[in-house]
N, C-alpha and C. Protein backbone atom coordinates (compact mmCIF):
# COMPACT_ATOMS: atom_id res chain seq x y z
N UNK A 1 51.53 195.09 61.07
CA UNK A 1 50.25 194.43 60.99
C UNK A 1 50.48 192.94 60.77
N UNK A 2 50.27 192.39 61.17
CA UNK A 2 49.72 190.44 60.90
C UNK A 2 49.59 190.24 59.61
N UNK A 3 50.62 189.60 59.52
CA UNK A 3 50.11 188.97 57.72
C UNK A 3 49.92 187.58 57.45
N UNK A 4 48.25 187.58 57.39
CA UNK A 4 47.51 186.29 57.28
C UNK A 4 47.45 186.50 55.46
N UNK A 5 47.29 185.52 54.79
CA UNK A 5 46.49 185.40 53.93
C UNK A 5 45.21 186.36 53.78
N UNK A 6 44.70 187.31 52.98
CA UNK A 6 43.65 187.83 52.96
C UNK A 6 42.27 186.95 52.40
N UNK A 7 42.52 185.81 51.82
CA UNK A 7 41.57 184.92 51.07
C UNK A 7 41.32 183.91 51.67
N UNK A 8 41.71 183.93 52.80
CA UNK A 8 41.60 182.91 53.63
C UNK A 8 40.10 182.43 54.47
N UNK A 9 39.89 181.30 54.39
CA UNK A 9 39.16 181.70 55.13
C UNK A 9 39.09 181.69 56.48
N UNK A 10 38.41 183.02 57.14
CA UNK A 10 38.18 182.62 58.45
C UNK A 10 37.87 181.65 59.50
N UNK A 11 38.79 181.33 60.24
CA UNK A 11 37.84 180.19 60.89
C UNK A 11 38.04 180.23 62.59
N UNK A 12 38.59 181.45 62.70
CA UNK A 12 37.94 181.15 64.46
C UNK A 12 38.31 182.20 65.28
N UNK A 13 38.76 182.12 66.50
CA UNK A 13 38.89 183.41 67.42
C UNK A 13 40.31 183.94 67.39
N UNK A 14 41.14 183.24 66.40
CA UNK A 14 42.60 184.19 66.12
C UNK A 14 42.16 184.53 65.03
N UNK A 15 41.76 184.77 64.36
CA UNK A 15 41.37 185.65 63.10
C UNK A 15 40.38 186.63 63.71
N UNK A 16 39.31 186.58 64.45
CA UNK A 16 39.10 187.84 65.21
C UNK A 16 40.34 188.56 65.76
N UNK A 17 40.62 188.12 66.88
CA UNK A 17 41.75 188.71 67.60
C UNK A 17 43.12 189.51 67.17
N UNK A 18 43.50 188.38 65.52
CA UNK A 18 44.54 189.31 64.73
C UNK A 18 43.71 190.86 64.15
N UNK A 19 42.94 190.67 63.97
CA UNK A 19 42.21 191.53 63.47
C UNK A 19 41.63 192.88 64.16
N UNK A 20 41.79 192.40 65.53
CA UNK A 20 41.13 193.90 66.52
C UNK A 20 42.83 194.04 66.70
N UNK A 21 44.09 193.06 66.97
CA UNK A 21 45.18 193.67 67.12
C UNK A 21 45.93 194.59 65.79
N UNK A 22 45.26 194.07 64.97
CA UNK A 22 45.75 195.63 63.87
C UNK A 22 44.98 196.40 63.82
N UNK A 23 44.10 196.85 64.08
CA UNK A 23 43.35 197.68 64.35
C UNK A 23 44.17 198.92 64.92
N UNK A 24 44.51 198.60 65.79
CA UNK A 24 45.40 199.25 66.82
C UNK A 24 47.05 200.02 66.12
N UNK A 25 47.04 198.98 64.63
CA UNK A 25 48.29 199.60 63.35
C UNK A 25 47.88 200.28 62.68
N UNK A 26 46.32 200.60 62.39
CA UNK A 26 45.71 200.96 61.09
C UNK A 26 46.49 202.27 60.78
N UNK A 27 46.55 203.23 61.62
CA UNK A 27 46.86 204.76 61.21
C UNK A 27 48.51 204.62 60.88
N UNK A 28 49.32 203.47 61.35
CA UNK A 28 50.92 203.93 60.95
C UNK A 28 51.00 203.03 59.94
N UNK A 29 49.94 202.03 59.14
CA UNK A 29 50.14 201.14 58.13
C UNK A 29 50.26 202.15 56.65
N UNK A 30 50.80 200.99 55.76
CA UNK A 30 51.31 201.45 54.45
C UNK A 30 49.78 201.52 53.73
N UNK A 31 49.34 201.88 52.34
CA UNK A 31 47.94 202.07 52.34
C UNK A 31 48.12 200.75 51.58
N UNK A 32 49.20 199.63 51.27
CA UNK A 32 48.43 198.41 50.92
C UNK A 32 47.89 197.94 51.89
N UNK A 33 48.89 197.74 53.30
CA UNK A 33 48.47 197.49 54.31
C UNK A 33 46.68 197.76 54.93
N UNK A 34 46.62 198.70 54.65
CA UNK A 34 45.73 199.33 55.28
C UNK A 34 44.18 198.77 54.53
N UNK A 35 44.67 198.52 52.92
CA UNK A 35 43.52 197.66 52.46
C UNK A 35 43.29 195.98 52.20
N UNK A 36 44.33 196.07 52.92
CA UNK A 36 44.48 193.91 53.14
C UNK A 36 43.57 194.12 54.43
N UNK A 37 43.87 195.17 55.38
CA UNK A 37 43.26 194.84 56.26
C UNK A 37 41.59 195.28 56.13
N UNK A 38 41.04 196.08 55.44
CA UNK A 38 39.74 196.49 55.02
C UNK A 38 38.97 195.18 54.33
N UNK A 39 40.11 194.85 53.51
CA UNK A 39 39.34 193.15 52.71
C UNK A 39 39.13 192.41 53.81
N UNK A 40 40.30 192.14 54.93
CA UNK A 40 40.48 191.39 55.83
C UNK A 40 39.05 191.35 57.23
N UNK A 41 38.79 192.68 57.23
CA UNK A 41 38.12 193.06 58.37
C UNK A 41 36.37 192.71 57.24
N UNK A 42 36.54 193.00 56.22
CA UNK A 42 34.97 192.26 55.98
C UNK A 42 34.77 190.93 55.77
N UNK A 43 35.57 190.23 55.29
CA UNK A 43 35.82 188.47 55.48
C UNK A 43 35.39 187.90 56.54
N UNK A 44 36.08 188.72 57.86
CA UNK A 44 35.90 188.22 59.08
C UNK A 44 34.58 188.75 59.58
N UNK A 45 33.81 189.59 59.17
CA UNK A 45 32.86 190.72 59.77
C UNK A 45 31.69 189.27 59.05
N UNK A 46 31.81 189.10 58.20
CA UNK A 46 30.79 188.23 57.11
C UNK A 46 30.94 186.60 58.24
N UNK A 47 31.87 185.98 58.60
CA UNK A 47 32.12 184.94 58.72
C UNK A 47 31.45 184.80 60.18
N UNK A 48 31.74 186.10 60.72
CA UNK A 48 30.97 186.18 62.39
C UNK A 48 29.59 186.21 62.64
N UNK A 49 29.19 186.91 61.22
CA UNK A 49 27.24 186.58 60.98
C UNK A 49 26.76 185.26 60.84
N UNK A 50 28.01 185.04 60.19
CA UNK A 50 27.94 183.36 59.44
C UNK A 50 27.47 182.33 60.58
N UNK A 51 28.33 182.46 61.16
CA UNK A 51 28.32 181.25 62.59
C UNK A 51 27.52 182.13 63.49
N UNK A 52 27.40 183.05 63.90
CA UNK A 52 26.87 183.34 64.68
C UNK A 52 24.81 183.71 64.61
N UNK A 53 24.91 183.37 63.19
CA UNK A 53 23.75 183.21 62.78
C UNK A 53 22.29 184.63 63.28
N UNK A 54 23.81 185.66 63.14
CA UNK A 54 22.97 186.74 63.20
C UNK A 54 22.80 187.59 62.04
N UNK A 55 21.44 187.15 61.28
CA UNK A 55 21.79 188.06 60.04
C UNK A 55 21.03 189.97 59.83
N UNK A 56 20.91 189.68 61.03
CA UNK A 56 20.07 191.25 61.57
C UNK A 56 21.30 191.90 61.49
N UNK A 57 22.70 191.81 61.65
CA UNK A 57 24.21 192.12 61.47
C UNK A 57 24.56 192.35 60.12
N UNK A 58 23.94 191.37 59.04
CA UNK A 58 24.65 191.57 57.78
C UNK A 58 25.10 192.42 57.33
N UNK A 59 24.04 193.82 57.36
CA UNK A 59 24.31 195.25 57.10
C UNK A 59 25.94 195.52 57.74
N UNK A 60 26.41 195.37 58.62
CA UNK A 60 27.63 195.73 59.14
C UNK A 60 28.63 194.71 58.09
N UNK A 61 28.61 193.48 58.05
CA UNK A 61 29.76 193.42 57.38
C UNK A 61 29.20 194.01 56.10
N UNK A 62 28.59 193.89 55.11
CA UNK A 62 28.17 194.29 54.16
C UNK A 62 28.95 195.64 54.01
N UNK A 63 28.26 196.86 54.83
CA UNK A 63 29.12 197.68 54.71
C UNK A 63 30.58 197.73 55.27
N UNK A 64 31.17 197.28 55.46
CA UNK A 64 32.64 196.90 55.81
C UNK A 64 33.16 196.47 54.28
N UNK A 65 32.57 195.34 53.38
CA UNK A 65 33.13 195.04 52.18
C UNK A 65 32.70 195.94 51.29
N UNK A 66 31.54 197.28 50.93
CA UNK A 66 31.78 198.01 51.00
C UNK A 66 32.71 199.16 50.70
N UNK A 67 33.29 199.55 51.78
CA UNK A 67 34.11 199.95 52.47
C UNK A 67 35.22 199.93 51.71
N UNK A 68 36.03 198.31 51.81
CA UNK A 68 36.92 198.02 51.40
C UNK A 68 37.11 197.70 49.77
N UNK A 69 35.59 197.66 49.02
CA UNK A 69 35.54 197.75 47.36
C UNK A 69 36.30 199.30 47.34
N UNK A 70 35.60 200.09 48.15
CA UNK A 70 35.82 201.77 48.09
C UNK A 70 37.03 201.96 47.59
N UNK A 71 37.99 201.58 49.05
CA UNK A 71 39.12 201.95 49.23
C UNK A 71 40.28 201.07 47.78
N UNK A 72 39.85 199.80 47.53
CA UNK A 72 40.88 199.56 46.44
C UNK A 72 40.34 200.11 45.31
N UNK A 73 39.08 200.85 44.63
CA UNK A 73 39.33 201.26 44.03
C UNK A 73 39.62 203.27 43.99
N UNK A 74 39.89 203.42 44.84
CA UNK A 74 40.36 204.51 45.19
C UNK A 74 42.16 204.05 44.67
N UNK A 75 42.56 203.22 45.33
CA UNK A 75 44.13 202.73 45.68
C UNK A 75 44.55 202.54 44.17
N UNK A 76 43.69 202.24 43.34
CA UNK A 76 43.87 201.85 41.63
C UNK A 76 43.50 202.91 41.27
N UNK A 77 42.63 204.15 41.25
CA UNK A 77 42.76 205.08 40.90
C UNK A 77 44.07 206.04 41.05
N UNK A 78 44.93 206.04 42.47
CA UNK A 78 45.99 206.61 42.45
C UNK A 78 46.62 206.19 41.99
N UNK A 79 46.87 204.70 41.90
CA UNK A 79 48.00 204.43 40.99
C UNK A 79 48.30 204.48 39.83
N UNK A 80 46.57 204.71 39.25
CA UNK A 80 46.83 205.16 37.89
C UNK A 80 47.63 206.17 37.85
N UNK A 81 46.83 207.40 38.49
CA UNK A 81 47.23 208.87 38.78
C UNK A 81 48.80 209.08 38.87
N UNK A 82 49.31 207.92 39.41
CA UNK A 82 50.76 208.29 39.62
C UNK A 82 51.55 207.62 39.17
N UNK A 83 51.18 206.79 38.45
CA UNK A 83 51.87 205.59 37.76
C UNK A 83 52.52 204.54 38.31
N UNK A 84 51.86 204.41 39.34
CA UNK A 84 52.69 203.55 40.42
C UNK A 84 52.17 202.06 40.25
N UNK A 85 52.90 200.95 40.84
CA UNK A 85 52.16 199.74 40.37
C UNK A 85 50.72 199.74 41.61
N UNK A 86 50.12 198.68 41.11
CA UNK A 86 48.75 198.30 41.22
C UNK A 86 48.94 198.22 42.99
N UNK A 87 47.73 198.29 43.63
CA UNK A 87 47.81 197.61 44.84
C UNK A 87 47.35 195.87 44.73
N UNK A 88 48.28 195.74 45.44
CA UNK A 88 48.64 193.92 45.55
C UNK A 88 46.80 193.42 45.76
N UNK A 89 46.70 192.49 44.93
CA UNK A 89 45.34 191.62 44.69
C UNK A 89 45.36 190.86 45.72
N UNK A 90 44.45 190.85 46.61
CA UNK A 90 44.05 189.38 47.76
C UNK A 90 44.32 187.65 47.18
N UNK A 91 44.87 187.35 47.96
CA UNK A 91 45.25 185.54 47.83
C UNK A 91 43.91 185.08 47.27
């Protein structure tokens, strides 16, 4: 998968583009991986309403970040569960 900064901010059509090309990694990624890219994919989902000044959309990124609250705290729940360290915090 592409490793941008997750805190970054978005700012144009390679941050789309990295983003539909991992898409395409999601199922063989590691599950930090897998939630850099969930943070990653609502950043960018938010930033495309942004400029594109469609907020009839919001609902989609919305649920995308969402999504990705879900999954890290799912990812901190296992690690409690297993004692494993934390999943890595966004830039």
């Amino acid at each position: 998968m592409t490793t941008s900064p997750s805190r970054r901010e978005p700012s144009g059509v390679h941050d789309v583009l990295a983003l539909l090309n991992d898409a395409e990694c999601y199922a063989r990624a590691t599950l930090d991986e897998r939630l850099a890219y969930l943070e990653r994919r609502a950043q960018v989902l938010h930033w495309l309403v942004d400029v594109l000044g469609e907020e009839c959309s919001r609902y989609l990124a919305q649920d995308a970040e969402d999504r990705a609250l879900d999954a890290r705290q799912r990812a901190e729940a296992l690690a409690i569960h297993c004692g494993d360290p934390w999943p890595a915090l966004p830039d």
